[in-house]
N, C-alpha and C. Protein backbone atom coordinates (compact mmCIF):
# COMPACT_ATOMS: atom_id res chain seq x y z
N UNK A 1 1.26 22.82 2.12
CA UNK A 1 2.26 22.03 2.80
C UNK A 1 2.51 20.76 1.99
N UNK A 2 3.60 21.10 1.53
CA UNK A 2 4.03 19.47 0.72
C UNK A 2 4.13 18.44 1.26
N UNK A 3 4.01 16.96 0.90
CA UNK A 3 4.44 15.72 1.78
C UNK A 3 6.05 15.49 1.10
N UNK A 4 6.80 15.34 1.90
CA UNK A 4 7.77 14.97 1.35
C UNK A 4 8.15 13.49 1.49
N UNK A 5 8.24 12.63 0.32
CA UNK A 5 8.73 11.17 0.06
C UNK A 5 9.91 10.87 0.79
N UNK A 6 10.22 10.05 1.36
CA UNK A 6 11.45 9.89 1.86
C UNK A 6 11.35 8.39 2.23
N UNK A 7 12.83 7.48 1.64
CA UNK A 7 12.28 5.88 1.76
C UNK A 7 11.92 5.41 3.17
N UNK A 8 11.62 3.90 3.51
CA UNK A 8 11.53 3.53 4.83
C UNK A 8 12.63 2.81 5.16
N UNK A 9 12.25 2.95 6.20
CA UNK A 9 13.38 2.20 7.37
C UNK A 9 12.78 0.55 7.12
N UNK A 10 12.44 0.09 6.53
CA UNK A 10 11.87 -1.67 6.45
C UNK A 10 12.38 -2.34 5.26
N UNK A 11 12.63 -3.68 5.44
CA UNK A 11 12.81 -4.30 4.39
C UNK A 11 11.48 -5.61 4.44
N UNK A 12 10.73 -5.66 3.93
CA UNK A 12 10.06 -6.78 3.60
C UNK A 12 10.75 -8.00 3.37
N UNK A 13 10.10 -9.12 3.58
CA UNK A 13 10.19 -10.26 3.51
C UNK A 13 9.58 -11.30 2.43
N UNK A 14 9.88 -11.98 1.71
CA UNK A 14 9.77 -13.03 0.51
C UNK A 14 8.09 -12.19 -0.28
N UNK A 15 6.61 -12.35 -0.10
CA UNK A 15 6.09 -11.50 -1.28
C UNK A 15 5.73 -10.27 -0.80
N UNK A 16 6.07 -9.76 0.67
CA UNK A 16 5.55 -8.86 1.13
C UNK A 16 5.69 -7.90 0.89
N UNK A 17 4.98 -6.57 0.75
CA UNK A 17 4.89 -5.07 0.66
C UNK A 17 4.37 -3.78 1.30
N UNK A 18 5.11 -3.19 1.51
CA UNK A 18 4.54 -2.19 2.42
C UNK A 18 4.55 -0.82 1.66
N UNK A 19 3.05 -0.52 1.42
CA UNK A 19 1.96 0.60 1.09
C UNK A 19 2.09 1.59 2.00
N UNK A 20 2.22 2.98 1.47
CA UNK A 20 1.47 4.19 2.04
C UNK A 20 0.23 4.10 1.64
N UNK A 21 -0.91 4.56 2.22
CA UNK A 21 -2.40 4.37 2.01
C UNK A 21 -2.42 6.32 1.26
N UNK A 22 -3.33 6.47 0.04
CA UNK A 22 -3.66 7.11 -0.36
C UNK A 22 -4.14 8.33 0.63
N UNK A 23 -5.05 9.53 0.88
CA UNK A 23 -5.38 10.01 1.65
C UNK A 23 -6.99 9.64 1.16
N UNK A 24 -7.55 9.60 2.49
CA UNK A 24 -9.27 9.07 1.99
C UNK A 24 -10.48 10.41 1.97
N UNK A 25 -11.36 10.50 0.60
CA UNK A 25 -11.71 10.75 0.20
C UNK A 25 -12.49 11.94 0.77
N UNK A 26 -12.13 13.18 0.97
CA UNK A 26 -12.51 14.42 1.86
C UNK A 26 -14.47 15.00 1.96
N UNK A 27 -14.45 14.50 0.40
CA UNK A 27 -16.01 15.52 -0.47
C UNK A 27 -16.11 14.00 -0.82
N UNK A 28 -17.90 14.21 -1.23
CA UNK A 28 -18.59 13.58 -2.14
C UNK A 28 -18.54 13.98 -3.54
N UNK A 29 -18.68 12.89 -4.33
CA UNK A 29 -19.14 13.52 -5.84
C UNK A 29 -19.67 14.95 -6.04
N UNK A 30 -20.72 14.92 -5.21
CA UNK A 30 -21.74 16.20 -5.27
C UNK A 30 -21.14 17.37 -4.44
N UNK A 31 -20.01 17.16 -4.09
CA UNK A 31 -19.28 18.33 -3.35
C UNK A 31 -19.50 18.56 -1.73
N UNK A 32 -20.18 17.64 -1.33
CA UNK A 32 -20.73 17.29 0.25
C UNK A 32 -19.29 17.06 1.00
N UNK A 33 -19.19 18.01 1.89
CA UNK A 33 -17.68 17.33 3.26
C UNK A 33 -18.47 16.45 4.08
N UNK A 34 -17.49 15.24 3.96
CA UNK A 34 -17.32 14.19 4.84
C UNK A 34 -16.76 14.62 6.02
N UNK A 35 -17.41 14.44 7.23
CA UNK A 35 -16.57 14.65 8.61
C UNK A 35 -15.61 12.84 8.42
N UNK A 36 -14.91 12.95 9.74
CA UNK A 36 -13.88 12.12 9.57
C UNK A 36 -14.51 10.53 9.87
N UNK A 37 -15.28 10.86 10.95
CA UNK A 37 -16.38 9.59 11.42
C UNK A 37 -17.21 8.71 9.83
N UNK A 38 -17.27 9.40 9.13
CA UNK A 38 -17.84 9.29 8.15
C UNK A 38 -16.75 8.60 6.49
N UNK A 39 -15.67 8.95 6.47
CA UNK A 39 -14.94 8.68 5.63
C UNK A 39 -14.43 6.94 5.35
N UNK A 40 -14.61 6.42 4.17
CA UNK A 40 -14.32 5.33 3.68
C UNK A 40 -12.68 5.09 4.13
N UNK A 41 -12.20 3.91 4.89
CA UNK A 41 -10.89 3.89 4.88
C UNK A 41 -10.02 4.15 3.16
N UNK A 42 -8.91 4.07 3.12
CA UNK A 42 -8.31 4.14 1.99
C UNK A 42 -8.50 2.62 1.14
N UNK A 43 -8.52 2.61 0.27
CA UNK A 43 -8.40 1.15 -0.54
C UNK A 43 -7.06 1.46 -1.27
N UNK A 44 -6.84 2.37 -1.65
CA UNK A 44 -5.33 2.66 -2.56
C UNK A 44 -4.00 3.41 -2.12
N UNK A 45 -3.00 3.10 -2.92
CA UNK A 45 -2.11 3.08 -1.46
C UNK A 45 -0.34 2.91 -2.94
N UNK A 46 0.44 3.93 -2.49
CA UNK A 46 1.99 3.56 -3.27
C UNK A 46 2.50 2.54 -2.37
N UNK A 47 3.33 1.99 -3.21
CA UNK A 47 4.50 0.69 -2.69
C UNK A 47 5.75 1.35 -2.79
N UNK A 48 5.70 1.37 -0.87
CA UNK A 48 6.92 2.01 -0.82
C UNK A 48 8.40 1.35 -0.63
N UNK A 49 8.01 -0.27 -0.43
CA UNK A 49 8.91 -1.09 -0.30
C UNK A 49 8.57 -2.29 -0.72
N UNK A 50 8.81 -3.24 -0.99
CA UNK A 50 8.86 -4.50 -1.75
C UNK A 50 9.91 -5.47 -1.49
N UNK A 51 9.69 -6.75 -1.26
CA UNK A 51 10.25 -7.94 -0.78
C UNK A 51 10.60 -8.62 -2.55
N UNK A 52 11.61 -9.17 -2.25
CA UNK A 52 12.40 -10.11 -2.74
C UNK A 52 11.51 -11.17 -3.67
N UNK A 53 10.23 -11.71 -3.45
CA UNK A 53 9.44 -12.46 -3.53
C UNK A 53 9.58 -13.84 -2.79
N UNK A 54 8.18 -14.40 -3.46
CA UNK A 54 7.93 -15.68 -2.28
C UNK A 54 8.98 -16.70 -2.88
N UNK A 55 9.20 -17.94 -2.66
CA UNK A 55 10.16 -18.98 -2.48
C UNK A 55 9.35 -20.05 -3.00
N UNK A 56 9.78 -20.23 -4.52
CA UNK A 56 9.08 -21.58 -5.39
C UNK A 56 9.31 -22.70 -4.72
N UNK A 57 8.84 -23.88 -4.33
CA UNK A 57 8.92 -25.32 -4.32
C UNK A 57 10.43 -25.82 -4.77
N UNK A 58 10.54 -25.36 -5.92
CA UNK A 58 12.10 -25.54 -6.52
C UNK A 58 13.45 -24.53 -6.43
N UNK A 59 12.92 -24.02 -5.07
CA UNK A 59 14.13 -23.12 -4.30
C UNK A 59 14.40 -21.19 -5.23
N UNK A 60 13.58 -21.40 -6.42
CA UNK A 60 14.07 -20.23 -7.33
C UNK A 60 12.72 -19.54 -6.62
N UNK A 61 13.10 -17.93 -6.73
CA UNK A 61 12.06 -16.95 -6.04
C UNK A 61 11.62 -16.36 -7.32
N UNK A 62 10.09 -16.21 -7.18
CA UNK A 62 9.13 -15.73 -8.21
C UNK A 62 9.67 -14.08 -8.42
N UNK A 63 9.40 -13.71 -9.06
CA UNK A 63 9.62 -12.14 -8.99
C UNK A 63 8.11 -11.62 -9.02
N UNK A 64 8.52 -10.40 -8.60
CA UNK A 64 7.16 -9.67 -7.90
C UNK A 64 6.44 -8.57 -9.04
N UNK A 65 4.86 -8.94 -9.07
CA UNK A 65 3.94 -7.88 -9.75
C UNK A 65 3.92 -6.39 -9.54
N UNK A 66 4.46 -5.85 -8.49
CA UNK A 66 4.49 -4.76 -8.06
C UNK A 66 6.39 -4.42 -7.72
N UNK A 67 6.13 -3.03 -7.81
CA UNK A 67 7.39 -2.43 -7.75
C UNK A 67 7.10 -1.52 -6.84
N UNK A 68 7.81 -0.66 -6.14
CA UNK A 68 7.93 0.53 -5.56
C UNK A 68 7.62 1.85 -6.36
N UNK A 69 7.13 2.71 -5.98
CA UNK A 69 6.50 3.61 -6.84
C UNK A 69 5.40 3.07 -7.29
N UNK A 70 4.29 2.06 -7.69
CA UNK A 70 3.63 1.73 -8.28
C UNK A 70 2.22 2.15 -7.07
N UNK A 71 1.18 2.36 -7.90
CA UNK A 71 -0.15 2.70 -7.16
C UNK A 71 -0.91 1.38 -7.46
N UNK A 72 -1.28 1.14 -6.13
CA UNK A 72 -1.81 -0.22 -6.11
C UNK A 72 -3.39 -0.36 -5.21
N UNK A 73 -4.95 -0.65 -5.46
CA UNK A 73 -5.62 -1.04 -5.19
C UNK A 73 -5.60 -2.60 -4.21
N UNK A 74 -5.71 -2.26 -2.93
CA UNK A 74 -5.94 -3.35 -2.94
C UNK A 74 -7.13 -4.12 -1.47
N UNK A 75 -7.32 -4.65 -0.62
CA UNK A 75 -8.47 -5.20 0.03
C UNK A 75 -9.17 -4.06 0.94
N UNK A 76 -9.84 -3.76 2.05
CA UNK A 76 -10.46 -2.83 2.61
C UNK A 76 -10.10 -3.58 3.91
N UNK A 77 -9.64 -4.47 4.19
CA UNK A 77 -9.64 -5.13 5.37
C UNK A 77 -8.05 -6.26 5.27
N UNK A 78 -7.67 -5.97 4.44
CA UNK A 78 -6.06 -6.54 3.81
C UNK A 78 -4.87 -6.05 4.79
N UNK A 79 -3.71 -6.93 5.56
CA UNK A 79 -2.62 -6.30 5.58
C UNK A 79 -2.52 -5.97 6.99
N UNK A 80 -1.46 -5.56 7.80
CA UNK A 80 -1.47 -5.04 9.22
C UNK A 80 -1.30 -3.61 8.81
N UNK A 81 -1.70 -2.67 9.82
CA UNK A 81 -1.55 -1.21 9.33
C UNK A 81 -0.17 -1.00 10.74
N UNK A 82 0.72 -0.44 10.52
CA UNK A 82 1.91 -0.19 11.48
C UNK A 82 2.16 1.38 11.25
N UNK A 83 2.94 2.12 12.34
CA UNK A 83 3.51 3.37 11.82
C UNK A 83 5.32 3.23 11.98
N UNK A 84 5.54 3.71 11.24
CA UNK A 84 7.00 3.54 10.93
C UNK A 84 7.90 5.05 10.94
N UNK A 85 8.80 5.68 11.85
CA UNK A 85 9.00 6.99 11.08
C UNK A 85 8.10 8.01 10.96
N UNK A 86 7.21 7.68 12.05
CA UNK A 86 6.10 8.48 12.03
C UNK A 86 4.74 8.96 10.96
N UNK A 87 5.11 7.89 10.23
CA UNK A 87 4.04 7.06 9.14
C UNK A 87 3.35 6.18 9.44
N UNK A 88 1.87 6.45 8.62
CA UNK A 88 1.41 5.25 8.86
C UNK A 88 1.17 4.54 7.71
N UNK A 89 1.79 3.34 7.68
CA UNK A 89 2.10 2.51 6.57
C UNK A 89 0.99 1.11 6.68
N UNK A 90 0.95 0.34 5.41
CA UNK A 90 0.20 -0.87 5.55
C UNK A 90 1.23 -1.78 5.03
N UNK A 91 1.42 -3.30 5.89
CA UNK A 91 1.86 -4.25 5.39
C UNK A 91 0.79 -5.02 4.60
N UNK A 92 1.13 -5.92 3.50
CA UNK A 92 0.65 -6.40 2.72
C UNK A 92 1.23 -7.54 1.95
N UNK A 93 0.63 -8.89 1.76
CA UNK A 93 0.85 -9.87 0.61
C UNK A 93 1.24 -9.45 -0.61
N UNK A 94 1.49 -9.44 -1.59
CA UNK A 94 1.82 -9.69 -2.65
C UNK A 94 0.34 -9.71 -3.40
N UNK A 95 -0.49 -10.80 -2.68
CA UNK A 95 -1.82 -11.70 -3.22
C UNK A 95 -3.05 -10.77 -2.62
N UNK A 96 -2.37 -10.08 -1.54
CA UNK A 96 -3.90 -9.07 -1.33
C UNK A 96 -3.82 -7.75 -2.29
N UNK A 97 -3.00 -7.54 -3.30
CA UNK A 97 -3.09 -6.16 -4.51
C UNK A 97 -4.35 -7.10 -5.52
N UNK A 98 -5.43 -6.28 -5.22
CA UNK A 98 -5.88 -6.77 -6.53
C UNK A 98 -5.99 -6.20 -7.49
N UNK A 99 -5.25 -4.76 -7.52
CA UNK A 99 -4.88 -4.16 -8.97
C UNK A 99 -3.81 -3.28 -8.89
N UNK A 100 -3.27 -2.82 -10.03
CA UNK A 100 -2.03 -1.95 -10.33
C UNK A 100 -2.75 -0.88 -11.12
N UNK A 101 -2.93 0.64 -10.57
CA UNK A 101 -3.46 1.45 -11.41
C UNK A 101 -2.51 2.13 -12.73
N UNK A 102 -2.62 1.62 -13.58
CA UNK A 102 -1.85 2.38 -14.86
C UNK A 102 -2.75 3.57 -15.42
N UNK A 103 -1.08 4.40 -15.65
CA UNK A 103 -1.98 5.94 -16.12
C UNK A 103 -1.47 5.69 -17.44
């Protein structure tokens, strides 16, 4: 069963971003199933929408580290989690990505 991409219904606001969360981690290294009680929330997550950026002191808006499409690492406890469209999506800072995974 494929997931099919399809944009959101949201527009973010000045650095904000809103993440799909990765799916979290089924097996162990060693090939062990995780029941669900047991599974690490997601830490990684695509940007499925992206804000404008935040609002400099001197009225000009920063432009943003992240793009849409981009796979992004970021807090374990970061962000409001909302469902949208029958998604469940994470809102997010700008400042809570603390990485951009490049392939």
């Amino acid at each position: 069963m494929s997931k099919e991409k399809k944009s959101i219904n949201l527009k973010p606001l000045d650095d904000r971003i809103v993440v799909e969360p990765l799916e979290a981690e089924q097996k162990t290294a060693g090939g062990i199933v995780l029941p669900d009680s047991a599974q690490e929330k997601p830490q990684r997550g695509i940007v499925v929408a992206a804000g404008p950026g935040r609002t400099l002191e001197n009225g000009t808006k920063a432009s943003m580290s992240v793009a849409v499409g981009d796979e992004v690492i970021y807090g374990k406890y970061s962000g409001s989690d909302i469902e949208v469209d029958g998604r469940e999506v994470k809102i997010l800072r700008e400042s809570d990505v603390l990485a951009k995974v490049v392939r």
